[in-house]
Protein backbone atom coordinates (compact mmCIF):
# COMPACT_ATOMS: atom_id res chain seq x y z
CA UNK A 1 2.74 -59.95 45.91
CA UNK A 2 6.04 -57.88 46.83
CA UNK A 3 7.02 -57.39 49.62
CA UNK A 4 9.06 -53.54 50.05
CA UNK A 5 10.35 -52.13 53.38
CA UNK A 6 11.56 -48.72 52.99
CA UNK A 7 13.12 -46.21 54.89
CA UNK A 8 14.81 -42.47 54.36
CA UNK A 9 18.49 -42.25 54.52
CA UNK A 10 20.00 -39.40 56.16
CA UNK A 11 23.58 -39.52 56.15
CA UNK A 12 23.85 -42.89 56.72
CA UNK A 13 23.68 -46.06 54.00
CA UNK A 14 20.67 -48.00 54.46
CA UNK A 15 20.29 -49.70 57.60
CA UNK A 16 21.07 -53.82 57.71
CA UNK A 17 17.85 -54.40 59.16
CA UNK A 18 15.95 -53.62 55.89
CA UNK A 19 17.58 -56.94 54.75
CA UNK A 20 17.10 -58.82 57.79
CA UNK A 21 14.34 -60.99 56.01
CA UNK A 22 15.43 -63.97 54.17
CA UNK A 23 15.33 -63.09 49.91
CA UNK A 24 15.44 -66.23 46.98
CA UNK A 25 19.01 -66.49 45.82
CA UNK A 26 18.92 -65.49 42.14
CA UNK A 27 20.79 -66.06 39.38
CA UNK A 28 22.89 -63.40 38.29
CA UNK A 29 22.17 -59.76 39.13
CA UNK A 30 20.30 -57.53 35.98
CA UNK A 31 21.97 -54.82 34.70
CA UNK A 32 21.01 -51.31 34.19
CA UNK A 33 20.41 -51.53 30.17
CA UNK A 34 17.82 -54.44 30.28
CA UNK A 35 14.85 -53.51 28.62
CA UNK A 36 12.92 -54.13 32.33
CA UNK A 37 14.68 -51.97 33.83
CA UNK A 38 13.88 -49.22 30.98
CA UNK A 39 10.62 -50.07 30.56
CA UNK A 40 10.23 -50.21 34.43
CA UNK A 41 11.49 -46.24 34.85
CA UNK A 42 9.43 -45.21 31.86
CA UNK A 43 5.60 -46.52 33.57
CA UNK A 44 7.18 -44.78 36.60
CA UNK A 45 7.96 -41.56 34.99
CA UNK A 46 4.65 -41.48 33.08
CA UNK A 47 3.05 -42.07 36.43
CA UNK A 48 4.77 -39.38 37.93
CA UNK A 49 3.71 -36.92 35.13
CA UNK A 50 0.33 -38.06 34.53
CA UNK A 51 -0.54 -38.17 38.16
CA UNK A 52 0.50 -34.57 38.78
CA UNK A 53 -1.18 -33.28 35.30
CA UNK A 54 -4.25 -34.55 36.76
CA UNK A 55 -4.08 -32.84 39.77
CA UNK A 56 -3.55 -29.43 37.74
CA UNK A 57 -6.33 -30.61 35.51
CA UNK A 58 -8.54 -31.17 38.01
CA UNK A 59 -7.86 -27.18 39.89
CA UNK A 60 -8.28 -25.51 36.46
CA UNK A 61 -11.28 -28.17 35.23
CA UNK A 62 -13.30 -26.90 38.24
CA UNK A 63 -11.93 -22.91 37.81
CA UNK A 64 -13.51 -23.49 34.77
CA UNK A 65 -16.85 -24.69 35.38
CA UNK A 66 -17.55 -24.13 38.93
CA UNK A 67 -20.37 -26.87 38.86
CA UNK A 68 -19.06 -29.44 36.85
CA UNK A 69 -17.74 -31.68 39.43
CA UNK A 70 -21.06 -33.91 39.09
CA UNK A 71 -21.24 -34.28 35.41
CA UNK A 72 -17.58 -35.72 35.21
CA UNK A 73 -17.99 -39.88 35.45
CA UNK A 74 -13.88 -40.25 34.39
CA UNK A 75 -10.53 -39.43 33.16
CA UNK A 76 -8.10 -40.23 30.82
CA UNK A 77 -4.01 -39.79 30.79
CA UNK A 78 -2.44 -39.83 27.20
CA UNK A 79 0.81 -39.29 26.18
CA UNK A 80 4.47 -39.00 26.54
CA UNK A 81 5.16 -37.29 29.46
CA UNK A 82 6.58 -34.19 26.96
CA UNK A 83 2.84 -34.20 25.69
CA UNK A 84 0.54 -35.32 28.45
CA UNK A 85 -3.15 -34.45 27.26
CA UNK A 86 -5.64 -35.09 30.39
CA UNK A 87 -8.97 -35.84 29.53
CA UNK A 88 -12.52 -35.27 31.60
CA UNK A 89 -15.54 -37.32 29.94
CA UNK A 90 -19.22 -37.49 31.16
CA UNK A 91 -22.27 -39.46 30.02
CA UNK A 92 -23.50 -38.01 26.86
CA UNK A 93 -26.33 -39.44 24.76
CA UNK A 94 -24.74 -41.61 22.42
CA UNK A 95 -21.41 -43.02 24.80
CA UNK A 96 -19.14 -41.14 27.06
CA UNK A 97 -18.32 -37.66 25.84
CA UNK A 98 -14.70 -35.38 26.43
CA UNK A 99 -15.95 -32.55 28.83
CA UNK A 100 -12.61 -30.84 29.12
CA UNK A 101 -9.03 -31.57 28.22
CA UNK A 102 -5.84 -30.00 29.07
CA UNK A 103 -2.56 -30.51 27.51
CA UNK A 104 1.13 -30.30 29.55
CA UNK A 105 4.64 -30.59 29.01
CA UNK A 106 6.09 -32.29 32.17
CA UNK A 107 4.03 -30.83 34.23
CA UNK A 108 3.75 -27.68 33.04
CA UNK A 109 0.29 -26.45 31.12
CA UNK A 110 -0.20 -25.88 27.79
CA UNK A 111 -3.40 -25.39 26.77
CA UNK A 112 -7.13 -26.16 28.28
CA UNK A 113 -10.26 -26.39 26.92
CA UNK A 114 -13.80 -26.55 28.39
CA UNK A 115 -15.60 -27.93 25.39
CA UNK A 116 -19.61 -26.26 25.09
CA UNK A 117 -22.25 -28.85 25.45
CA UNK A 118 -22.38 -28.77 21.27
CA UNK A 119 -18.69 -29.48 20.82
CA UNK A 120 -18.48 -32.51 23.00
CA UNK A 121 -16.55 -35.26 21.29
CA UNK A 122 -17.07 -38.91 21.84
CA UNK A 123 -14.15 -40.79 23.09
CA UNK A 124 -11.72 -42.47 20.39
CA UNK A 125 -11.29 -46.46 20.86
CA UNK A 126 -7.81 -46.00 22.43
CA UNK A 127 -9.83 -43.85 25.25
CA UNK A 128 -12.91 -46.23 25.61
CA UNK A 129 -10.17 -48.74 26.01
CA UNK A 130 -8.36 -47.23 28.89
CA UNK A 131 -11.62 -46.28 30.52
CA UNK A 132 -13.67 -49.42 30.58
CA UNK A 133 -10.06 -51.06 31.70
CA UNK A 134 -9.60 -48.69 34.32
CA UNK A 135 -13.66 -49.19 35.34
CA UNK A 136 -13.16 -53.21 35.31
CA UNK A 137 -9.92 -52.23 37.91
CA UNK A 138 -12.03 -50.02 40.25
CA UNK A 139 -14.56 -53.04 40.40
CA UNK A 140 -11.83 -55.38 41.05
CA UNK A 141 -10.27 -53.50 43.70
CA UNK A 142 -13.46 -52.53 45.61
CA UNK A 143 -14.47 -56.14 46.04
CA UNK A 144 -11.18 -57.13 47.42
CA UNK A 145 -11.70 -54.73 50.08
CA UNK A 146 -8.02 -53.07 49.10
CA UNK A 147 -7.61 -49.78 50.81
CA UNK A 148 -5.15 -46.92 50.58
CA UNK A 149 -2.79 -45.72 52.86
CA UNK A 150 -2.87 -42.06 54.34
CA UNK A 151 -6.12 -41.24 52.69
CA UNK A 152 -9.54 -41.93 52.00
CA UNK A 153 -8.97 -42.75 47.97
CA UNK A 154 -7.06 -43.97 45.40
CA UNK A 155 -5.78 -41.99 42.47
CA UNK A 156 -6.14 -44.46 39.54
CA UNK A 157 -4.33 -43.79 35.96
CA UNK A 158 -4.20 -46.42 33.47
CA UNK A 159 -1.03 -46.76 31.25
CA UNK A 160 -1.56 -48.30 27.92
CA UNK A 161 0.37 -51.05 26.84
CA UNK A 162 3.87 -50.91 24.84
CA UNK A 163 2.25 -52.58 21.89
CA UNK A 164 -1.31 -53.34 20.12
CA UNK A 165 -2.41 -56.30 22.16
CA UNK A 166 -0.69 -55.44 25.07
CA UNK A 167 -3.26 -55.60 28.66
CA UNK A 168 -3.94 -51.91 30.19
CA UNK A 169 -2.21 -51.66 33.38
CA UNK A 170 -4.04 -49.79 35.69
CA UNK A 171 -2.10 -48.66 39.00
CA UNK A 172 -3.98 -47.16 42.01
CA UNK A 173 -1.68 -45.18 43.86
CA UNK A 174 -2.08 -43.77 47.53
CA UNK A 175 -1.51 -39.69 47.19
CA UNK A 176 0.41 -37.76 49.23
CA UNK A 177 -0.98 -37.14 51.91
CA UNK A 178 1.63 -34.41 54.06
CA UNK A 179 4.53 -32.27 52.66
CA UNK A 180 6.99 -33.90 54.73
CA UNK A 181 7.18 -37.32 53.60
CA UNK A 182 5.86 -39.37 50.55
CA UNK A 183 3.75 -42.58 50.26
CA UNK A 184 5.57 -45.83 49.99
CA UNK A 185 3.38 -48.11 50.65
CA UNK A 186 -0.20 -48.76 49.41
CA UNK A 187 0.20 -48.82 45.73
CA UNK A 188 -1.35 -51.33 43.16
CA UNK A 189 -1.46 -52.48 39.43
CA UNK A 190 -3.75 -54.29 37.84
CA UNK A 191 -3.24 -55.78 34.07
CA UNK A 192 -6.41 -55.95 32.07
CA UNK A 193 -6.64 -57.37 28.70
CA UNK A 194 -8.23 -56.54 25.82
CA UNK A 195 -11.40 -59.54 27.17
CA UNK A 196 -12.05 -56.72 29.58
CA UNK A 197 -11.41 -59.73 32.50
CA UNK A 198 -8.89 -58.05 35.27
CA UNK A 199 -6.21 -59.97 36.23
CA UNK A 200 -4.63 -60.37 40.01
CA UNK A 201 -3.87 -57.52 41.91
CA UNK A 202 -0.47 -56.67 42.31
CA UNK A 203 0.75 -55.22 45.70
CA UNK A 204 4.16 -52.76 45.18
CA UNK A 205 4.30 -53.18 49.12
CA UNK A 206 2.30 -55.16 52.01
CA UNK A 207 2.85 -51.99 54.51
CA UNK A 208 1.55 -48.57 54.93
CA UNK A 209 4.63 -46.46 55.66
CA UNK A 210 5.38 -42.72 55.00
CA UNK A 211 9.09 -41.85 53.65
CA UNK A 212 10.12 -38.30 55.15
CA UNK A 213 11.79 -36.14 52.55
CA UNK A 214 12.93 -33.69 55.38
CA UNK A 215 15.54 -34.43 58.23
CA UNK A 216 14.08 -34.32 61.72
CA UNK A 217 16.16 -30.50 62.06
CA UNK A 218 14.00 -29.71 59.01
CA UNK A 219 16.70 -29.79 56.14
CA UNK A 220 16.11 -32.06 53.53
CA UNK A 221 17.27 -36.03 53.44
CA UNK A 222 19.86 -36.90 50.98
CA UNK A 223 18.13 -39.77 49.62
CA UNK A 224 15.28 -42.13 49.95
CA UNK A 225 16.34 -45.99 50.66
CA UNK A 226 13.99 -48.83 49.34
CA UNK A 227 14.88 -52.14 50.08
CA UNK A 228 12.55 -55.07 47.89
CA UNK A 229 12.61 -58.80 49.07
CA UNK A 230 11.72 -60.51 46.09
CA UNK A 231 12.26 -57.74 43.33
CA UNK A 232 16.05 -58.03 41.34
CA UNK A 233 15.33 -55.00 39.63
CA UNK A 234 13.94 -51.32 40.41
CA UNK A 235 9.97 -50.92 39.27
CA UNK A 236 8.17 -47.88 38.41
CA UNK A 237 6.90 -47.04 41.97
CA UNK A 238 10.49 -46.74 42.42
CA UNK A 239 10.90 -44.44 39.78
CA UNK A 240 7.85 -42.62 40.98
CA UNK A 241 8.48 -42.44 44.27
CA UNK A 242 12.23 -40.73 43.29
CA UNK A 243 10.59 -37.85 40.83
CA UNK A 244 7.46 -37.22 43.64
CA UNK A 245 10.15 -37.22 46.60
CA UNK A 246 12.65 -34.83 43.99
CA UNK A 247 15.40 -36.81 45.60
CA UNK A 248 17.67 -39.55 44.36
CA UNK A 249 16.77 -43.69 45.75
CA UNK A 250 19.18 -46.09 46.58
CA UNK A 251 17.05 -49.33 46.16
CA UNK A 252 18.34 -52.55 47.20
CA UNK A 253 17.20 -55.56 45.47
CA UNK A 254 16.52 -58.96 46.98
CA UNK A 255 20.22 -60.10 45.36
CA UNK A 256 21.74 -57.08 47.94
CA UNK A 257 22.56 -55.38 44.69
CA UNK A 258 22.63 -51.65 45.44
CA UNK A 259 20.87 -49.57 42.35
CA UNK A 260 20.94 -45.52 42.74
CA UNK A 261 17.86 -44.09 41.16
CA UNK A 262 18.91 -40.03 39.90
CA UNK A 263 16.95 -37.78 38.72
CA UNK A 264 18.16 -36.41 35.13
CA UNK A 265 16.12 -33.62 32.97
CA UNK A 266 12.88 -34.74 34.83
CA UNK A 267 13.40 -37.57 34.02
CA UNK A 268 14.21 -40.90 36.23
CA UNK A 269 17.70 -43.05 35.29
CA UNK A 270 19.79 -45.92 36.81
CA UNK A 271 23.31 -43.80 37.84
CA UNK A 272 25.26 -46.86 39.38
CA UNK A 273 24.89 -50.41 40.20
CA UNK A 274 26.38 -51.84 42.91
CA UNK A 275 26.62 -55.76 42.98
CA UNK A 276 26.53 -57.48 46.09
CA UNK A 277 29.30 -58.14 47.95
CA UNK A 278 30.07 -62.49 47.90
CA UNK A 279 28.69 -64.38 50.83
CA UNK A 280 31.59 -66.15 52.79
């Protein structure tokens, strides 16, 4: 598991106490143009998108049909985050049928449509796919006894993988619970393959701690500070934590290398690297 302390900077760099625990000594420090560290801020920028698309799906879903909260068993995230299409399915006759989908562009709707009990479609493989994975996580994580932090559920979105083959990862993420500050601990991932077998739970942090995004005089913090013991690189709850918080990171990997997360076109990117300074 990793193991992330963070912290919210104010005008201050991040304090030396968020290294005070001993990290392995690696090799050479990664740079910003690895495909890792891509990869890493793409998941997190999809998460950030598909996560709040959800939450607007859900408000307008339930505008829509008033009493349709019951029929819904799931939902699906698709897309680049330019062309995010949400998905509702229920239990139809023949398999799980779309209920309602709405379609978004960073955020921002589209189009929505509450499809009439004749027009239901059934789900296409890629969807069965990411549901039964994300179904197979939600067993896996309710008989490890994981919990959330700051609230009584998990938001769960799975991403599918980069290429044919690849395992679903499905991330449970603790939501936002108060204005003020944002999650950054109590978020997951879980990789499941195509055998439909889940594989370990991942841990993005082994605390429960709130980051404030406003100073204690009630202006806003310059930037949020995340230091990782074992991590050389930033992940994606990095990246998602910097587009939900709408302020730049300074993360500081277990190699005291220094990376600042910005946020450019609503979209997460690596703006400097700072390597760490040689031990005496």
């Amino acid at each position: 598991m990793r193991h992330l302390f963070a912290a919210a900077l104010l005008l201050a760099p991040l304090p030396a106490v968020a290294q005070a625990q001993p990290a392995p000594a690696p090799a050479a420090a990664p740079s910003a143009s690895v495909p890792e560290v891509k990869a890493a801020l793409e998941r997190g920028e999809r998460l950030y998108y598909y996560d709040f698309a959800s939450a607007l799906a859900t408000d307008d879903y339930l505008a829509k049909a008033p009493g349709g909260r019951q029929q819904v068993r799931g939902w699906i995230v698709e897309g680049p985050p330019q062309d995010t299409v949400v998905s509702f399915y229920g239990d139809g006759a023949d398999g799980p049928r779309i209920l309602y989908s709405a379609r978004f562009d960073r955020g921002r709707p589209v189009s929505s449509h509450l499809a009439a009990e004749g027009e239901q479609q059934p789900l296409t493989p890629a969807q069965k796919a990411l549901a039964a994975a994300r179904d197979a996580a939600a067993v896996a994580i309710a008989q490890a006894k994981v919990q959330p932090c700051g609230a009584p559920y998990f938001n769960a979105l799975p991403l599918a993988g980069e290429r044919p083959g690849d395992p679903v990862r499905v991330y449970f993420l603790s939501p936002r619970a108060l204005e003020k500050s944002v999650p950054g601990g109590g978020h997951y991932v879980i990789e499941v393959p195509p055998d439909g077998v889940p594989r370990t739970i991942h841990g993005f942090s082994d605390i429960c701690i709130e980051l404030p995004v406003t100073a204690p005089g009630g202006g806003p913090v310059q930037a949020l500070g995340i230091a990782h013991r074992v991590d050389l690189m930033p992940t994606e709850i990095d990246a998602y934590l910097t587009l939900l918080s709408a302020l730049p990171s300074r993360i500081v990997t277990a190699d005291r290398t220094a990376w600042i997360l910005e946020i450019a076109n609503g979209a997460p990117r690596v703006a400097h690297v700072v390597p760490a300074a040689p031990q005496p």
